[in-house]
C-alpha atoms as a PDB file:
ATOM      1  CA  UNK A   1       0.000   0.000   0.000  1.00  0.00           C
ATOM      2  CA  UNK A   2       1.153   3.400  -1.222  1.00  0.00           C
ATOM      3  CA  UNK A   3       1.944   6.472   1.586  1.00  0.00           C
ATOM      4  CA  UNK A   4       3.407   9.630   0.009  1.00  0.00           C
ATOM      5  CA  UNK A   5       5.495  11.548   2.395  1.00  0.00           C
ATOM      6  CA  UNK A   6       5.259  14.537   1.285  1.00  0.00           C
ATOM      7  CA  UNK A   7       1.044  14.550   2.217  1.00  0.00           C
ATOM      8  CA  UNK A   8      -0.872  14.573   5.287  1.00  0.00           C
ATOM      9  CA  UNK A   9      -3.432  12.729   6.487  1.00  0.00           C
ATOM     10  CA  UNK A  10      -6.980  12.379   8.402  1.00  0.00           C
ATOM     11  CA  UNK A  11      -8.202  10.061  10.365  1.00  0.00           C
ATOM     12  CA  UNK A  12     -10.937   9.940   8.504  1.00  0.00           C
ATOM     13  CA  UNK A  13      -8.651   8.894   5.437  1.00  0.00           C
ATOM     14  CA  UNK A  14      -8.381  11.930   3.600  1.00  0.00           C
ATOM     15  CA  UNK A  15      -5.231  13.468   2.429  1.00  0.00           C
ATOM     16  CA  UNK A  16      -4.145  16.789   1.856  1.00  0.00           C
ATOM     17  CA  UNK A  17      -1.271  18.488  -0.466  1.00  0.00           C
ATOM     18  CA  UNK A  18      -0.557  21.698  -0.344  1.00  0.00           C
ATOM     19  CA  UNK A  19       0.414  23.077  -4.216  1.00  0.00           C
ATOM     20  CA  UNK A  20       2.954  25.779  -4.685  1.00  0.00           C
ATOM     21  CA  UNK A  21       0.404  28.769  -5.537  1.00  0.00           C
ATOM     22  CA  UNK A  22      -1.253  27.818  -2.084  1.00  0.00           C
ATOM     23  CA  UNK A  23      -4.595  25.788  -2.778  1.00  0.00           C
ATOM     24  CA  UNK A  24      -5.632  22.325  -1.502  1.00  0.00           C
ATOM     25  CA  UNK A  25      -5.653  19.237  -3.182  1.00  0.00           C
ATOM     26  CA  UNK A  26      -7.934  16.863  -1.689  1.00  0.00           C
ATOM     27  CA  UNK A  27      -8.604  13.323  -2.197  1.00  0.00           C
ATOM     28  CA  UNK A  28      -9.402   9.917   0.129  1.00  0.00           C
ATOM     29  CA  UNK A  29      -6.600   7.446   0.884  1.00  0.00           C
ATOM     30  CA  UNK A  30      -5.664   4.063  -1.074  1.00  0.00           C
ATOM     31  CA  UNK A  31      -6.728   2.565   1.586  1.00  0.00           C
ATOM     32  CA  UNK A  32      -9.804   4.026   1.853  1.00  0.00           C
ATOM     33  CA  UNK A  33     -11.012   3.353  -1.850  1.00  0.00           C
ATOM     34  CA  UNK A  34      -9.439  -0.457  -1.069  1.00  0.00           C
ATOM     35  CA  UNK A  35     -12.119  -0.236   1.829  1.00  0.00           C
ATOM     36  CA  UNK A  36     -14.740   1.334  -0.453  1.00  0.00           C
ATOM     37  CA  UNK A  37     -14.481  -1.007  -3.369  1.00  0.00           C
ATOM     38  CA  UNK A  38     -15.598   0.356  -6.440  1.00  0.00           C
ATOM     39  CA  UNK A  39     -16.665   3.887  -6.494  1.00  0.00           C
ATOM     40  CA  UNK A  40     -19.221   4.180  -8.896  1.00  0.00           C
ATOM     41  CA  UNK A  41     -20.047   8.067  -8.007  1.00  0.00           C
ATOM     42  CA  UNK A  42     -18.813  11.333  -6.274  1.00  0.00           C
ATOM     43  CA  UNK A  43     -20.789  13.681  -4.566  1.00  0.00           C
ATOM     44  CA  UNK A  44     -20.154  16.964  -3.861  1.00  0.00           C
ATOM     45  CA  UNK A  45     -22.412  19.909  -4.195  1.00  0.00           C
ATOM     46  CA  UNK A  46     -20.433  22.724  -1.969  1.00  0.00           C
ATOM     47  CA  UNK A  47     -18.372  23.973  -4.649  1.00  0.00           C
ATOM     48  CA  UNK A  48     -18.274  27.902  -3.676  1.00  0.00           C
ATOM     49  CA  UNK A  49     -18.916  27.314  -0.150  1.00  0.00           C
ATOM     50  CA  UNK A  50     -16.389  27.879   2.559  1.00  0.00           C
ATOM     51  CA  UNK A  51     -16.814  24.868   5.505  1.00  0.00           C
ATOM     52  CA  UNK A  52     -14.815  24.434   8.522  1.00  0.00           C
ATOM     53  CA  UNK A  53     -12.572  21.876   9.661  1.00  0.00           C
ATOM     54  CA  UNK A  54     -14.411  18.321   9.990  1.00  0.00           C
ATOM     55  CA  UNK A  55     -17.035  19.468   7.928  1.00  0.00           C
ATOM     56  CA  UNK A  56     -19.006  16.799   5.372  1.00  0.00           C
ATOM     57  CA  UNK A  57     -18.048  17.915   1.822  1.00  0.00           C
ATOM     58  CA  UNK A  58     -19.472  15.208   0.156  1.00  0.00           C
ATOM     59  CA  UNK A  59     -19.659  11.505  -0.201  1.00  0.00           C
ATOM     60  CA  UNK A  60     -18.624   8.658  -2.368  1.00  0.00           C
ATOM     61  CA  UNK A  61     -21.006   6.100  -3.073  1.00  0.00           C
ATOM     62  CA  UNK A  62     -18.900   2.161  -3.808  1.00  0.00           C
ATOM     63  CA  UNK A  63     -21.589  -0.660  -4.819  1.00  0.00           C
ATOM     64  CA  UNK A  64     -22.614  -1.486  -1.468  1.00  0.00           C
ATOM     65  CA  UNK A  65     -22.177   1.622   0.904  1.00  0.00           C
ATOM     66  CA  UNK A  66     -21.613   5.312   0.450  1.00  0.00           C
ATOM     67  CA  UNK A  67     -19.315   6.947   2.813  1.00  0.00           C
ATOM     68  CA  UNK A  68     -18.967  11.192   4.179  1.00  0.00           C
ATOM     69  CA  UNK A  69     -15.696  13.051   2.908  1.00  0.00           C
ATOM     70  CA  UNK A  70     -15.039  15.234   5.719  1.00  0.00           C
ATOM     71  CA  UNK A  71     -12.854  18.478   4.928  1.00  0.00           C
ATOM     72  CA  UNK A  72      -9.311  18.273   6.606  1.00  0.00           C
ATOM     73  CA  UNK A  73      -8.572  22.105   7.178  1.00  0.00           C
ATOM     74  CA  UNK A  74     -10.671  25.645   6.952  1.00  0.00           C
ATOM     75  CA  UNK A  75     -11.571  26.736   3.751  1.00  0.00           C
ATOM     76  CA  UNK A  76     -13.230  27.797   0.060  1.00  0.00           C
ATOM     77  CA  UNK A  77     -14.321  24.585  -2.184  1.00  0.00           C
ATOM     78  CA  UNK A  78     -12.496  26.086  -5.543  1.00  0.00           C
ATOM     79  CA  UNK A  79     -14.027  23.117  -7.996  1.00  0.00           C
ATOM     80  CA  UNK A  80     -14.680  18.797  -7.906  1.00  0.00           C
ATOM     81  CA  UNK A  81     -12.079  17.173 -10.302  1.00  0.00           C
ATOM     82  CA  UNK A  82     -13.913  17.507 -13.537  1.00  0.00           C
ATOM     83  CA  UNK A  83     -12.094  13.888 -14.764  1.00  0.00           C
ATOM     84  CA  UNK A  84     -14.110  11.963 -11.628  1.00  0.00           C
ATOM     85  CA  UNK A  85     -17.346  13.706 -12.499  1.00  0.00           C
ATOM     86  CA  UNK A  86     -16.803  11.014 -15.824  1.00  0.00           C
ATOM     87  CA  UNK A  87     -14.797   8.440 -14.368  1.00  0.00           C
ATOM     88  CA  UNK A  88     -15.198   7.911 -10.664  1.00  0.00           C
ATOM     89  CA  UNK A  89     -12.974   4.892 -10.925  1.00  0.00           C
ATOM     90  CA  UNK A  90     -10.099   6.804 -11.250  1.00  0.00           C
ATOM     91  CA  UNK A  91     -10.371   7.467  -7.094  1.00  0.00           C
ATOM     92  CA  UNK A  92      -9.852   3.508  -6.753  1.00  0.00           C
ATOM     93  CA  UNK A  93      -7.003   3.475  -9.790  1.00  0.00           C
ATOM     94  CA  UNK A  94      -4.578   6.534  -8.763  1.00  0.00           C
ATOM     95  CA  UNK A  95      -6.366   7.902  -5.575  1.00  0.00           C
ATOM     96  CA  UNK A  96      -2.911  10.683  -4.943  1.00  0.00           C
ATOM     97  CA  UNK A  97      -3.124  11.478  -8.805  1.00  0.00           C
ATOM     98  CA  UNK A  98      -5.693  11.644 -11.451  1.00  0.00           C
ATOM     99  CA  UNK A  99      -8.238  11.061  -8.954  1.00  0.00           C
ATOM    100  CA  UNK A 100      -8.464  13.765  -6.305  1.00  0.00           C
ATOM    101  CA  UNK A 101     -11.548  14.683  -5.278  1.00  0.00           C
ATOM    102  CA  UNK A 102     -11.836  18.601  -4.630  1.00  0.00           C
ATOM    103  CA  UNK A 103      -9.241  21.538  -4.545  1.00  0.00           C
ATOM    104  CA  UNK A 104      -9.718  24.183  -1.637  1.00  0.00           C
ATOM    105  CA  UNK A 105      -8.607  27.968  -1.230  1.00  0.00           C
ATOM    106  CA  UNK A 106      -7.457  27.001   2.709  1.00  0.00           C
ATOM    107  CA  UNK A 107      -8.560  29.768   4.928  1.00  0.00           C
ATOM    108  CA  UNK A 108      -5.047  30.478   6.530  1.00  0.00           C
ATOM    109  CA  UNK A 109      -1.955  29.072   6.166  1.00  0.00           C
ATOM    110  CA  UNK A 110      -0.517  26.994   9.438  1.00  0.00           C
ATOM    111  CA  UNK A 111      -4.103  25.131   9.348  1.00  0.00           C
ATOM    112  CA  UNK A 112      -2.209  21.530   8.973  1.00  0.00           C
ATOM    113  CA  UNK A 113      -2.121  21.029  12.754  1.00  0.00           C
ATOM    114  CA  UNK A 114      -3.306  17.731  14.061  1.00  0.00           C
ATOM    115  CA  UNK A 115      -2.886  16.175  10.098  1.00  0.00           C
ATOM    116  CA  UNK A 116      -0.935  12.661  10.264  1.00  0.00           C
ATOM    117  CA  UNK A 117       2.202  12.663   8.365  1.00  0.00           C
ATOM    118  CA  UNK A 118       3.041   9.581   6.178  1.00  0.00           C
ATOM    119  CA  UNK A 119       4.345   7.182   9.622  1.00  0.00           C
ATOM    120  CA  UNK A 120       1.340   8.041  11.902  1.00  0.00           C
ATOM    121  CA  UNK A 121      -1.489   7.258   8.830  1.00  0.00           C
ATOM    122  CA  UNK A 122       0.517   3.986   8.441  1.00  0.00           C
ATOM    123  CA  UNK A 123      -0.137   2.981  11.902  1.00  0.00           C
ATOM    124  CA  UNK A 124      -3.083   4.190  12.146  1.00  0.00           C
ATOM    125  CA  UNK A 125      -4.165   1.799   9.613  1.00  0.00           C
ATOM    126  CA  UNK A 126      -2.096  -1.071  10.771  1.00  0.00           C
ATOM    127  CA  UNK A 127       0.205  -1.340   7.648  1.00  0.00           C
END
């Protein structure tokens, strides 16, 4: 099972990357879609809206359960990755690449506290 270092992660198996010109790329863990199974939809309707911490964002439905995304830090819901809208698959086939889920104007900057780096996640999830 894949970790990237240079994310963070939830407990609720969401990860986090923070790009260069300072927005959020969101997405759920390999682990998580391996828990899922397929993911045959995404759901998020608060593009636009600015949600807190912890917040529901939107859910992923698999075949047999659908699941909350909860938002790992402050902020602005900028847009839902227009290739998942087509091909929700790609979340179980490159969950840290092609298929993020949303990308996020964070609300300040040091908002990362309490995030897992790549070790904790790992043991949080017994691998």
């Amino acid at each position: 099972m894949n970790f990237p270092a240079e994310l963070s992660y939830t407990e609720d198996h969401e990860w986090i990357r923070i790009e260069s010109d300072g927005t959020a790329v969101i997405g759920i863990t390999e682990f998580a879609q391996n828990e899922l199974g397929d993911i045959i939809f995404i759901d998020v309707n608060t593009v636009g809206q600015s949600l807190a911490k912890g917040e529901v964002f939107g859910a992923v439905e698999a075949v047999k359960i659908v699941s909350d995304l909860f938002l790992p830090i402050e902020g602005e819901i900028l847009e839902l990755n227009p290739a998942i809208e087509k091909s929700p698959e790609l979340v179980n086939n490159d969950p840290y690449g092609k298929g993020w889920i949303i990308r996020l104007k964070p609300a300040g900057a040091s908002q990362q506290d309490g995030l897992l780096n790549a070790d904790s996640y790992k043991e949080l999830v017994g691998a």
